[in-house]
C-alpha atoms as a PDB file:
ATOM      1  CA  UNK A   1      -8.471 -37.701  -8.299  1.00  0.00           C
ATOM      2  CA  UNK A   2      -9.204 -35.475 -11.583  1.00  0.00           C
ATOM      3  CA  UNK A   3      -7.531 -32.100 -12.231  1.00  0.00           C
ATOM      4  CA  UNK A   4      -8.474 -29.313 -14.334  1.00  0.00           C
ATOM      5  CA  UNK A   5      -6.683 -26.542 -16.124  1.00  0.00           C
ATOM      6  CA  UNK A   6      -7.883 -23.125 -15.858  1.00  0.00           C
ATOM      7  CA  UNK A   7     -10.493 -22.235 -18.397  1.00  0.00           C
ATOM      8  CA  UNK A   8      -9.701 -19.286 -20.269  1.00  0.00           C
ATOM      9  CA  UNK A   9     -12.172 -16.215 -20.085  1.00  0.00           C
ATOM     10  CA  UNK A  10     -15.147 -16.485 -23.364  1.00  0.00           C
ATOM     11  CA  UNK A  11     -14.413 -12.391 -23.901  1.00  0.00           C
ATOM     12  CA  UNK A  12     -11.448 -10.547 -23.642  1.00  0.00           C
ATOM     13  CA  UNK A  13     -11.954  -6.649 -24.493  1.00  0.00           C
ATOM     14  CA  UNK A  14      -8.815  -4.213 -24.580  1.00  0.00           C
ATOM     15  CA  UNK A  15      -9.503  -0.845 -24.378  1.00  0.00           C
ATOM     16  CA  UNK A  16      -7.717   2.042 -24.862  1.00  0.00           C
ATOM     17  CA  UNK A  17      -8.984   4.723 -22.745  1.00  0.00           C
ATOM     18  CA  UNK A  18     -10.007   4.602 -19.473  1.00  0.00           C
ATOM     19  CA  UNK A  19     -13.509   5.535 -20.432  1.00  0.00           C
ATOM     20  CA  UNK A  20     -13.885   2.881 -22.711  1.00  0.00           C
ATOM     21  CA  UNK A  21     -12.531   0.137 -20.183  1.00  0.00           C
ATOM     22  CA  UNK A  22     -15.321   1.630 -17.944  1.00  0.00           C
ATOM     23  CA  UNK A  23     -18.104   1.330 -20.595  1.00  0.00           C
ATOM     24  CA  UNK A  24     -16.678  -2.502 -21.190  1.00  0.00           C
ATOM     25  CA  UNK A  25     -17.315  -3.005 -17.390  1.00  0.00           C
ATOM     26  CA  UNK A  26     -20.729  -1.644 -17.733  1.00  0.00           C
ATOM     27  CA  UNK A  27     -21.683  -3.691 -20.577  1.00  0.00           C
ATOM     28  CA  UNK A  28     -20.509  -6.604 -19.187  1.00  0.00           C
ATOM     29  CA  UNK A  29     -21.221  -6.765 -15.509  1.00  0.00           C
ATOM     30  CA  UNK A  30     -19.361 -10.081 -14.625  1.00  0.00           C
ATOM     31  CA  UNK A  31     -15.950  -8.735 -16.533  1.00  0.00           C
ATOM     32  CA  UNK A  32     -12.982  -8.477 -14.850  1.00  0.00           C
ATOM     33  CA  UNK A  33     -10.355  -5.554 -15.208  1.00  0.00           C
ATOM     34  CA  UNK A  34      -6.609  -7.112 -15.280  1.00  0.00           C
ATOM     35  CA  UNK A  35      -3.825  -5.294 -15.300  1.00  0.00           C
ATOM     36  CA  UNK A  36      -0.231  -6.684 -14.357  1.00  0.00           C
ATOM     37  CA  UNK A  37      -2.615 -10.016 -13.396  1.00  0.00           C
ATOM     38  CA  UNK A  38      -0.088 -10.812 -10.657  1.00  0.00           C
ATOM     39  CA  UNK A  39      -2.695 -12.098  -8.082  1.00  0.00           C
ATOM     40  CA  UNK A  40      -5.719 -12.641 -10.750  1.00  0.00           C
ATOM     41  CA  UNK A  41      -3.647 -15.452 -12.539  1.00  0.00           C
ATOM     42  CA  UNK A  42      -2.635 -16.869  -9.095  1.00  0.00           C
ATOM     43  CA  UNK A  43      -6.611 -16.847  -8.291  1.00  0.00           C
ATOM     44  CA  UNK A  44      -7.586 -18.424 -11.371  1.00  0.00           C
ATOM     45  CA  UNK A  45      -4.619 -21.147 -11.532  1.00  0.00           C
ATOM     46  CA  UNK A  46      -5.712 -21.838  -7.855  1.00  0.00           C
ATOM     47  CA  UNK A  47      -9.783 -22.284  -8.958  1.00  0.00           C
ATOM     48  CA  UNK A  48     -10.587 -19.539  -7.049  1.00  0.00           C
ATOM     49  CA  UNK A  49     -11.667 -17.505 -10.203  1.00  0.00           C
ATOM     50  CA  UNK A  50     -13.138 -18.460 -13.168  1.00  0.00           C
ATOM     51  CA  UNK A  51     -13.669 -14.997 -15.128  1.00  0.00           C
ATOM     52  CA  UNK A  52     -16.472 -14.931 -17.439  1.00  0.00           C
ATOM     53  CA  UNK A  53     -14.778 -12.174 -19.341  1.00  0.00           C
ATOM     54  CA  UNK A  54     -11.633 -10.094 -18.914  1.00  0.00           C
ATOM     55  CA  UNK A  55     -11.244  -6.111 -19.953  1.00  0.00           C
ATOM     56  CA  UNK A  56      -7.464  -5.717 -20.111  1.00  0.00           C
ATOM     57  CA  UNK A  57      -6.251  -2.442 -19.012  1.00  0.00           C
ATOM     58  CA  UNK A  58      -2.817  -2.756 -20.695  1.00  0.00           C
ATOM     59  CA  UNK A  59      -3.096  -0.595 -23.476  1.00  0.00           C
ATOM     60  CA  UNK A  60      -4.616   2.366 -21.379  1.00  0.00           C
ATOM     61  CA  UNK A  61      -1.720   4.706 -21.900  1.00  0.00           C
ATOM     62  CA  UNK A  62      -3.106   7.704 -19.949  1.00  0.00           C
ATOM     63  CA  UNK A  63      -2.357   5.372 -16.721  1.00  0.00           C
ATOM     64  CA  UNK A  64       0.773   4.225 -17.250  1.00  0.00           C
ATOM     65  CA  UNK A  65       2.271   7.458 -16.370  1.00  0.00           C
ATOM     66  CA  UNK A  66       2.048  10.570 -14.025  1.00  0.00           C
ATOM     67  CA  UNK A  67       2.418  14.292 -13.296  1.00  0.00           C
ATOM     68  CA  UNK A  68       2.562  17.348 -11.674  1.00  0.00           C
ATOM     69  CA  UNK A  69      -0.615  18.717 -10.615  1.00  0.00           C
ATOM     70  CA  UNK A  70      -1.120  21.617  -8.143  1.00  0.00           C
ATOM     71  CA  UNK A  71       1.998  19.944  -5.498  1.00  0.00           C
ATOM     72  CA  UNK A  72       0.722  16.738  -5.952  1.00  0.00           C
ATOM     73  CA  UNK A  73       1.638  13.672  -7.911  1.00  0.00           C
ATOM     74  CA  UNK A  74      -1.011  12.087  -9.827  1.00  0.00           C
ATOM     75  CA  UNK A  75       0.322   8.519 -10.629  1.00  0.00           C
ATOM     76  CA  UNK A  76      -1.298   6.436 -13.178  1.00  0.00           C
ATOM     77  CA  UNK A  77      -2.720   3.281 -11.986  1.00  0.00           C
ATOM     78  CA  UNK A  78      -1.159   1.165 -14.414  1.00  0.00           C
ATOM     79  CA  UNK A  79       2.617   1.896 -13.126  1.00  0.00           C
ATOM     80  CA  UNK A  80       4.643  -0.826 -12.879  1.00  0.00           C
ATOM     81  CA  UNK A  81       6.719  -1.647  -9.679  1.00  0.00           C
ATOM     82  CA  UNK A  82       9.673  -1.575 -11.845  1.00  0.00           C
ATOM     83  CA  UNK A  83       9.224   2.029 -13.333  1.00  0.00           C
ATOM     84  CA  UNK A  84       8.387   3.374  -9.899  1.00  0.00           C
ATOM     85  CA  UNK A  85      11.701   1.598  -8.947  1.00  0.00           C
ATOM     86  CA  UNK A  86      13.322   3.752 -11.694  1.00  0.00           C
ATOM     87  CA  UNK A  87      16.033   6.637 -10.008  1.00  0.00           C
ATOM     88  CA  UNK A  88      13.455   9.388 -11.956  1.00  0.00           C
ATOM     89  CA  UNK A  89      10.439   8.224  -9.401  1.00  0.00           C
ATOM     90  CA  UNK A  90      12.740   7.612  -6.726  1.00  0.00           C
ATOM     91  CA  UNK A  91      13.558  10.867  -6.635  1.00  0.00           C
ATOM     92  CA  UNK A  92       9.653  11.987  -6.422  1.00  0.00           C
ATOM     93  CA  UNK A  93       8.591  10.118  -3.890  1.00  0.00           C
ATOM     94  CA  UNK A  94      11.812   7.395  -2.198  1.00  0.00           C
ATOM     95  CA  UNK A  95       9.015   5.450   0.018  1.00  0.00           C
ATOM     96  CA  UNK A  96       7.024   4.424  -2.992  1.00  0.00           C
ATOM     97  CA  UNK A  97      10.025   3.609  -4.764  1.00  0.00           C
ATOM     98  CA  UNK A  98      11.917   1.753  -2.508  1.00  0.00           C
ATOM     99  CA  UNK A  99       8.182  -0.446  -1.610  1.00  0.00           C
ATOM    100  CA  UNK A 100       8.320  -1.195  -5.482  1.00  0.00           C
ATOM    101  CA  UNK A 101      11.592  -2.010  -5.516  1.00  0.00           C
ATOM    102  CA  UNK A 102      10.875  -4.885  -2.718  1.00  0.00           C
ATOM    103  CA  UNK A 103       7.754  -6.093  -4.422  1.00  0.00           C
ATOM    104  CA  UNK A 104       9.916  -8.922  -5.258  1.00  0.00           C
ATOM    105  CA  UNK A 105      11.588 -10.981  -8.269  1.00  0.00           C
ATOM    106  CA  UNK A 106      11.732  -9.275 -11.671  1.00  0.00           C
ATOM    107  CA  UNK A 107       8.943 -10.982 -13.159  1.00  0.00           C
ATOM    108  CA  UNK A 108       6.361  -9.601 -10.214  1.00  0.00           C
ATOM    109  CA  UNK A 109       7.791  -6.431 -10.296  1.00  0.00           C
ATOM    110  CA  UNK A 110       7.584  -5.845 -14.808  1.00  0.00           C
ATOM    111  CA  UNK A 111       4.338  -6.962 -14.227  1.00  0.00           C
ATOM    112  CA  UNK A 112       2.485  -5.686 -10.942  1.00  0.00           C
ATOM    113  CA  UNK A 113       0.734  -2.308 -11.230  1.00  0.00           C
ATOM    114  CA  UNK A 114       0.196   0.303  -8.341  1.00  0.00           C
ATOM    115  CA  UNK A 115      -3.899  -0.258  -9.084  1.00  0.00           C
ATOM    116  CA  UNK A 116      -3.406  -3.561  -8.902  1.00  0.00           C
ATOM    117  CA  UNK A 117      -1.827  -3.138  -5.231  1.00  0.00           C
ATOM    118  CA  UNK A 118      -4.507  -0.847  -4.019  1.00  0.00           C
ATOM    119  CA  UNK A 119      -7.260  -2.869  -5.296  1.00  0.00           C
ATOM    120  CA  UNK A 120      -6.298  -6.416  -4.500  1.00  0.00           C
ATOM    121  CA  UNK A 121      -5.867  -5.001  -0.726  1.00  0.00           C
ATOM    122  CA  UNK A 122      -3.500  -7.796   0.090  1.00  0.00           C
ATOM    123  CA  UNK A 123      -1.978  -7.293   3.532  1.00  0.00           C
ATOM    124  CA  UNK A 124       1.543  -7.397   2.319  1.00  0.00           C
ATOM    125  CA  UNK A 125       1.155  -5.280  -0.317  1.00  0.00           C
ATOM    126  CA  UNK A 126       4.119  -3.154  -0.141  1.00  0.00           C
ATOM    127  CA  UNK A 127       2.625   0.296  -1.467  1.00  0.00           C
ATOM    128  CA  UNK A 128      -0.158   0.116   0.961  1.00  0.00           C
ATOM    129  CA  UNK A 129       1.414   1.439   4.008  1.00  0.00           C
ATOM    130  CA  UNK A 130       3.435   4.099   1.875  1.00  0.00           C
ATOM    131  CA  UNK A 131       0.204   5.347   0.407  1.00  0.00           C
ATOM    132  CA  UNK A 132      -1.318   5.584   3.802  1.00  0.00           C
ATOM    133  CA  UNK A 133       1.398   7.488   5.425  1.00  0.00           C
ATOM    134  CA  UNK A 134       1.302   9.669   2.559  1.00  0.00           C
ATOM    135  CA  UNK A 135      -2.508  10.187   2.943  1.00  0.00           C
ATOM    136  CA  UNK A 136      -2.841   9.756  -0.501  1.00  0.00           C
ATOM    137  CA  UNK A 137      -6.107   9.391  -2.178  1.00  0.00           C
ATOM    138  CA  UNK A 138      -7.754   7.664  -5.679  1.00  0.00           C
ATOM    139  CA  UNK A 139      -9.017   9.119  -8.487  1.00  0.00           C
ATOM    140  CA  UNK A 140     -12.153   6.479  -9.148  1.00  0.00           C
ATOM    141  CA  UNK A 141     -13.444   6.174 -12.957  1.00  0.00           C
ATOM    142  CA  UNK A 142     -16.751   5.846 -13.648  1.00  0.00           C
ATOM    143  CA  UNK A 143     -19.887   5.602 -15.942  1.00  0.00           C
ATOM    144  CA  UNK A 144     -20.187   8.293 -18.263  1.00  0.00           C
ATOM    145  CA  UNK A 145     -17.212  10.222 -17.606  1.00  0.00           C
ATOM    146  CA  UNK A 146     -17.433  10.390 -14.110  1.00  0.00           C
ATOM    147  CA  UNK A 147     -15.167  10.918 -11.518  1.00  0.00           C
ATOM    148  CA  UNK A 148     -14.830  10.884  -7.173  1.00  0.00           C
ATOM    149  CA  UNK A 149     -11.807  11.398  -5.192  1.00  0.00           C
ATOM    150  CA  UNK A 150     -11.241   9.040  -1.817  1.00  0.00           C
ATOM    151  CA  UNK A 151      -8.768   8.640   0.564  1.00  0.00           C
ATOM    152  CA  UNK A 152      -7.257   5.496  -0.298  1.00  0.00           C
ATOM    153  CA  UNK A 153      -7.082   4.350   3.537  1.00  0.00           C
ATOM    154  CA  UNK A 154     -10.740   4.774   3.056  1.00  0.00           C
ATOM    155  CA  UNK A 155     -10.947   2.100   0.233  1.00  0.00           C
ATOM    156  CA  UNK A 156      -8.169  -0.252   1.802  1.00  0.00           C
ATOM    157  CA  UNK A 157     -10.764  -0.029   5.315  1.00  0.00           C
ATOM    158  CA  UNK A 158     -13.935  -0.821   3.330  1.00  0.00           C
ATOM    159  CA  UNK A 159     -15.424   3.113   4.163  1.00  0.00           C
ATOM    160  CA  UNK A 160     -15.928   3.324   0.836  1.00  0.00           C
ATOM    161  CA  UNK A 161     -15.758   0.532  -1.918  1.00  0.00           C
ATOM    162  CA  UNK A 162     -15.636   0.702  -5.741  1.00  0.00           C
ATOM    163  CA  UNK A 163     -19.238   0.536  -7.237  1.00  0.00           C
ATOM    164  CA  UNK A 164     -19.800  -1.673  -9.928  1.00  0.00           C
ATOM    165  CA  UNK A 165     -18.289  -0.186 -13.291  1.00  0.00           C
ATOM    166  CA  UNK A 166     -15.733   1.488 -11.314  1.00  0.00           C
ATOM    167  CA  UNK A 167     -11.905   1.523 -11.864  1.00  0.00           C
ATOM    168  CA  UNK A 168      -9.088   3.338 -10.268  1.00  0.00           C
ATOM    169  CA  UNK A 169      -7.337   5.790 -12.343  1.00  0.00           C
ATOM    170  CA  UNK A 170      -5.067   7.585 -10.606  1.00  0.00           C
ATOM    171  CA  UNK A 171      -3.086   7.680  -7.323  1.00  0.00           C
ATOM    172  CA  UNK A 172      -2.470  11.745  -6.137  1.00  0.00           C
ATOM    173  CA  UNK A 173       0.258  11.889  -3.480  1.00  0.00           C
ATOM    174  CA  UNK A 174       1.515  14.978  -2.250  1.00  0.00           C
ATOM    175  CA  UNK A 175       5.152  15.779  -2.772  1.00  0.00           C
ATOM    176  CA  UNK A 176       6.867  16.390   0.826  1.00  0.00           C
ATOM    177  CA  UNK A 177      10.233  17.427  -0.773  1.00  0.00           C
ATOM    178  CA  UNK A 178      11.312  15.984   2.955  1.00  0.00           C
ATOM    179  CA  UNK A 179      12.446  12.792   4.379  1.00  0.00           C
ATOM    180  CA  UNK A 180      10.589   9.455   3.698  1.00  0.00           C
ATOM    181  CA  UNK A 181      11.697   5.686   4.343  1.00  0.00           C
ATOM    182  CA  UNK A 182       9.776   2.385   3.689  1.00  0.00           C
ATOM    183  CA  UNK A 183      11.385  -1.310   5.506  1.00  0.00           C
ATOM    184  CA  UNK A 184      10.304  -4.774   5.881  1.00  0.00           C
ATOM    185  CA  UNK A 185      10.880  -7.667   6.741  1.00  0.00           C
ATOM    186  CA  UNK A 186      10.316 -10.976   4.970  1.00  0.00           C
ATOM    187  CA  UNK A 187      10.628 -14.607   5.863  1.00  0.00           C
ATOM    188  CA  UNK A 188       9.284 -18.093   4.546  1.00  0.00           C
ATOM    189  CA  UNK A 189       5.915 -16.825   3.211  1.00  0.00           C
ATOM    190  CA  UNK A 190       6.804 -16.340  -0.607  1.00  0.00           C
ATOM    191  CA  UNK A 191       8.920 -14.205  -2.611  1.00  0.00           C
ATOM    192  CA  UNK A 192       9.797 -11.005  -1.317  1.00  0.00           C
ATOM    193  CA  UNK A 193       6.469 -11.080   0.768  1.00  0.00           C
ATOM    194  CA  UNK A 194       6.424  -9.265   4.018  1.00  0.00           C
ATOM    195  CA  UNK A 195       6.144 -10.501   7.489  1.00  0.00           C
ATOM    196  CA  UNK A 196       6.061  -6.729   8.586  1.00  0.00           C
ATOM    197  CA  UNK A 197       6.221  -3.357   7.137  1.00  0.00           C
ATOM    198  CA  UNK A 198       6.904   0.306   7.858  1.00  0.00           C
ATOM    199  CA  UNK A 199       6.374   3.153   5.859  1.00  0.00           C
ATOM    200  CA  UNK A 200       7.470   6.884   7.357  1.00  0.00           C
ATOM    201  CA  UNK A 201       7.384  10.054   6.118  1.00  0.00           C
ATOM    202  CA  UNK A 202       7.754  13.635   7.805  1.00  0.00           C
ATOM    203  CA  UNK A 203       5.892  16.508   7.198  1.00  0.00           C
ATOM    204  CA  UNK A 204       8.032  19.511   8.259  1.00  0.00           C
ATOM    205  CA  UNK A 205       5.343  21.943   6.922  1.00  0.00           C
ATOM    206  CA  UNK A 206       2.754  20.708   9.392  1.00  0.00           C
ATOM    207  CA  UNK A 207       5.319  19.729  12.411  1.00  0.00           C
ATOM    208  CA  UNK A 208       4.338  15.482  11.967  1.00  0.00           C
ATOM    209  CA  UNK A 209       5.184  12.603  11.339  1.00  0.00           C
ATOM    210  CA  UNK A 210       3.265  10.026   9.449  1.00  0.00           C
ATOM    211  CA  UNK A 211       3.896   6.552  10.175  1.00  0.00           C
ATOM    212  CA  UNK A 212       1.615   3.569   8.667  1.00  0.00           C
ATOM    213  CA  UNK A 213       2.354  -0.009   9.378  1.00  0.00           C
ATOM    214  CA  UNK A 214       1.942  -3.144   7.015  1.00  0.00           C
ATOM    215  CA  UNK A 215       1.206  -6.702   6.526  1.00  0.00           C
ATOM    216  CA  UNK A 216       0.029  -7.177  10.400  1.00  0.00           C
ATOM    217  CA  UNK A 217      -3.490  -6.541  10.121  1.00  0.00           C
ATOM    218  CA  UNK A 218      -6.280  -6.415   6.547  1.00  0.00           C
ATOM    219  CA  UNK A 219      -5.387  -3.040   6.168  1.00  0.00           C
ATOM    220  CA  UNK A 220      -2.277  -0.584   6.927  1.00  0.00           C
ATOM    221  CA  UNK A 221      -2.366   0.443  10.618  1.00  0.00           C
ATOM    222  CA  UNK A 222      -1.670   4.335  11.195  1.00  0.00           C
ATOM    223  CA  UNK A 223      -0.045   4.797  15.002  1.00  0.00           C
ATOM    224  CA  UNK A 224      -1.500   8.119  16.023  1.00  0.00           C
ATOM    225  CA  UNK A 225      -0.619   8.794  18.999  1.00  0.00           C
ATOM    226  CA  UNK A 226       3.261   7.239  18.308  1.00  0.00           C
ATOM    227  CA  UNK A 227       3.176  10.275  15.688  1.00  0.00           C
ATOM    228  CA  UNK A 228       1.902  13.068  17.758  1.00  0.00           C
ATOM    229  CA  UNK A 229       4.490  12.039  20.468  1.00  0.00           C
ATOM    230  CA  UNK A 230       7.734  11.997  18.595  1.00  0.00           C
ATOM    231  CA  UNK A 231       6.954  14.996  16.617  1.00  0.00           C
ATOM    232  CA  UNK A 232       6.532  17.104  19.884  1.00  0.00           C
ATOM    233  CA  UNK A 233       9.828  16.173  20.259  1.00  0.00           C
ATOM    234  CA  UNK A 234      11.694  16.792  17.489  1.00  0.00           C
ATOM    235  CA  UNK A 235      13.472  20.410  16.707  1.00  0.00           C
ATOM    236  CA  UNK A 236      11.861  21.307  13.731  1.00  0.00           C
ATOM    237  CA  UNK A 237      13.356  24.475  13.432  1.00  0.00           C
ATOM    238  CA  UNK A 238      16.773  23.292  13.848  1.00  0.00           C
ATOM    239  CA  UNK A 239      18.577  20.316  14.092  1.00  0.00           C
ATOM    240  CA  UNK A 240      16.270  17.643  13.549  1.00  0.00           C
ATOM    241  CA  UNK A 241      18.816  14.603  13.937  1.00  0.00           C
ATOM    242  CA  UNK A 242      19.574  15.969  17.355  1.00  0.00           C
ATOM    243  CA  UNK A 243      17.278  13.231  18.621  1.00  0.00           C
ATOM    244  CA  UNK A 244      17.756  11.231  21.550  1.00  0.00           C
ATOM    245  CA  UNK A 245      18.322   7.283  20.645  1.00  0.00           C
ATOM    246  CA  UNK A 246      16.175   6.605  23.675  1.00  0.00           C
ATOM    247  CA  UNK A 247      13.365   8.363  21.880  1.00  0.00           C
ATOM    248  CA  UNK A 248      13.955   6.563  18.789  1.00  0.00           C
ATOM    249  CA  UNK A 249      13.845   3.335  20.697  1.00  0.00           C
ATOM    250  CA  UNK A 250      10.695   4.140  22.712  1.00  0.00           C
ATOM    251  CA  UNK A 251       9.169   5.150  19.748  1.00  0.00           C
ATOM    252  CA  UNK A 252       9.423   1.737  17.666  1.00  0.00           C
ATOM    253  CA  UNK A 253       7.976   0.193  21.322  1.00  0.00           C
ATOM    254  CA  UNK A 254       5.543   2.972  21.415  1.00  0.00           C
ATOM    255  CA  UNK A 255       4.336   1.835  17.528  1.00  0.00           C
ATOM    256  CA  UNK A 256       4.736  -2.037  17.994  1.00  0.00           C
ATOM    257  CA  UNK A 257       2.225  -2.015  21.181  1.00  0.00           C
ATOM    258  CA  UNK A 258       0.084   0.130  19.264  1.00  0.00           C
ATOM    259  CA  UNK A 259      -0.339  -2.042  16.351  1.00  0.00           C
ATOM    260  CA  UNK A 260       0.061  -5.645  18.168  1.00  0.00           C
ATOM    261  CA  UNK A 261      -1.717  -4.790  21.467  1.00  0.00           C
ATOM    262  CA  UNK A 262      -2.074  -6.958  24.650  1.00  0.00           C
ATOM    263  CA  UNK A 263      -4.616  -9.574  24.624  1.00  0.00           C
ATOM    264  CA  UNK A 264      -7.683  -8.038  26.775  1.00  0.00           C
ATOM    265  CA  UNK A 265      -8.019  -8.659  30.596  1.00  0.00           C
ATOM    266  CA  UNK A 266     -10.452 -11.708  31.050  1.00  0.00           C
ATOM    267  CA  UNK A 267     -13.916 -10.449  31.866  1.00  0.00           C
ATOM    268  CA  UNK A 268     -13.820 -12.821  35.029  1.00  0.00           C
ATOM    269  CA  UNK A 269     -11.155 -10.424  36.468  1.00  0.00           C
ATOM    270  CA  UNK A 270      -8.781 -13.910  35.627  1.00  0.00           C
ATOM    271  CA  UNK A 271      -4.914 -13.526  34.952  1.00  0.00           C
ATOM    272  CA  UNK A 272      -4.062 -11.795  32.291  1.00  0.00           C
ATOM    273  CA  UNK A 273      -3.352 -13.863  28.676  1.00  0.00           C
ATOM    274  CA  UNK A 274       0.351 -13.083  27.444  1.00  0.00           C
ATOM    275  CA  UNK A 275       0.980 -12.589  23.948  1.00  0.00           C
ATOM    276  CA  UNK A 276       1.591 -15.501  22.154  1.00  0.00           C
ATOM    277  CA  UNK A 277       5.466 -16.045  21.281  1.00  0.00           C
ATOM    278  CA  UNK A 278       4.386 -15.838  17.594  1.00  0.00           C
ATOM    279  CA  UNK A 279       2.683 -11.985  18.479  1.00  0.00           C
ATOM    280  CA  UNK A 280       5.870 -11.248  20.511  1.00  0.00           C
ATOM    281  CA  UNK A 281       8.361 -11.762  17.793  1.00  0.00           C
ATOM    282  CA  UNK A 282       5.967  -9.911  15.265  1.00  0.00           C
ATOM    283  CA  UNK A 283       5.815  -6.924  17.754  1.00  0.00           C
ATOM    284  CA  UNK A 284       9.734  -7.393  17.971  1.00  0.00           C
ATOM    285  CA  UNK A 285      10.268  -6.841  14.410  1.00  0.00           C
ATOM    286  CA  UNK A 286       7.999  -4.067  13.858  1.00  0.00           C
ATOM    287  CA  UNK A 287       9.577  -1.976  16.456  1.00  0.00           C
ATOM    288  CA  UNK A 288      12.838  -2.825  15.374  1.00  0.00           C
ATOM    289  CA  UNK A 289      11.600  -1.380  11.448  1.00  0.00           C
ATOM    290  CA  UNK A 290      10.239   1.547  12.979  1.00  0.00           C
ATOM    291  CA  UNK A 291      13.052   2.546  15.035  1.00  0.00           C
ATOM    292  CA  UNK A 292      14.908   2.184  11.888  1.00  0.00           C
ATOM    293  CA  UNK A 293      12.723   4.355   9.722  1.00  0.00           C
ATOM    294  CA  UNK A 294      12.707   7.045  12.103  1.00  0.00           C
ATOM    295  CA  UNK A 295      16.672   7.188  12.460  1.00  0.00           C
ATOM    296  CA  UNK A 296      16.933   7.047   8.854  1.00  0.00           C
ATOM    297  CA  UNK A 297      14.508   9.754   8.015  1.00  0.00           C
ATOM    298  CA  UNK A 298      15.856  11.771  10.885  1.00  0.00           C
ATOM    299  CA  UNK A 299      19.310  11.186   9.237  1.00  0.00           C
END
């Protein structure tokens, strides 16, 4: 049995603008943009990337911050999950800062990026379902100064995917100035990772609630009809902690079944297959986190 080390990258360009990192990209087709390099080190340790080249997006400076823009926050894609953990961010938008803040151990955290998140798509990527229930979209770099806008539940479902030469550049989330909460849970599958997640936010301005769900499916799962439902029911023109606990129960039921259904009856009109004991426990704990996030927003 033989082992290898990793074999370092022939090129490694550092930019410092974004439309130079895009012109790198174009130039050299097989690069690869890095970041924080969280999950691209783990995929080239592992052998499951050997980059020809590497354009490092470090020294970008115009992403590694954000600001206002017409009620909006556009966040750089190079933020760290430990300055979005910072009290200054958490202030701006709580859901995305408490996700970074549970991105796990200090060294992921200096080092992970919000682009990083979005584009890796991991299933437990803690931002994801934030950004979601925020309906938050990317700002998408391109060749020769150009620029398109997406949802970014579009890019995490594969609607629309980055075209080669492409980077993200921004994040734009609107500011709520209202209630928003982000939980998971975690258990033996690495450091900080989550088993389940739950991102909520209300929207007192339209009357909703926006709930997205993480780490149970590829992509953050959006319970729409669990949304419509407990908004109808909550006073938004007065009291809206005055909330039934039944409700808030029902409702973390209401979003678990929605986002860990029941097997489908066998076409042979057979008995129905029950949900595996693993698939119970999982529904368990998201309805347990969403029950939670809805008492503490309606706090």
């Amino acid at each position: 049995m033989t082992t290898h080390a990793p074999q370092a990258a022939h090129t490694v360009t550092l930019p410092s603008t974004l439309d130079e990192a895009v012109a790198a990209l174009a130039a050299m087709p097989a690069a690869v943009p890095v970041a924080g390099g969280t999950d691209l080190m783990a995929a080239v340790n592992s052998g499951l990337l050997r980059p020809a080249a590497l354009v490092g997006l470090g020294r970008i400076s115009e992403i590694r911050g954000w600001r206002y823009l017409d009620g909006h926050a556009l966040l750089g894609a190079g933020l760290t999950h430990a300055r979005m953990g910072r009290p200054d961010f958490a202030a701006l938008i709580p859901a995305l800062a408490a996700a970074a803040r549970a991105a796990g151990p200090p060294q992921i955290r200096n080092a992970g990026t919000l682009g990083g998140n979005i584009v890796t798509a991991a299933p437990t990527g803690d931002a994801l379902p934030v950004l979601a229930a925020l309906e938050a979209t990317v700002i998408i770099a391109g060749p020769e100064g150009a620029r398109r806008e997406i949802p970014v539940s579009h890019l995490l479902a594969g609607v629309d995917l980055l075209r080669p030469g492409e980077l993200v550049g921004f994040v734009r989330v609107p500011l709520l100035h209202a209630p928003q909460t982000f939980l998971k849970a975690t258990g033996r599958t690495g450091p900080g990772r989550a088993t389940a997640s739950v991102a909520l936010v209300l929207d007192p301005a339209r009357r909703g609630v926006r709930c997205a769900v993480g780490a149970v499916a590829p992509m953050p799962l959006r319970p729409l009809e669990a949304e419509r439902w407990v908004a109808s029911l909550i006073d938004w023109d007065g009291d809206r902690g005055h909330l039934d606990p039944q409700v808030t129960t029902a409702f973390g039921e209401y979003v678990a079944a929605a986002c860990i259904p029941d097997p489908l009856p066998p076409q042979d009109g057979g008995e129905p297959v029950p949900l595996p004991p693993a698939a119970i426990h999982l529904r368990r704990t998201v309805a347990a986190l969403a029950r939670r996030a809805l008492g503490r927003a309606l706090a």
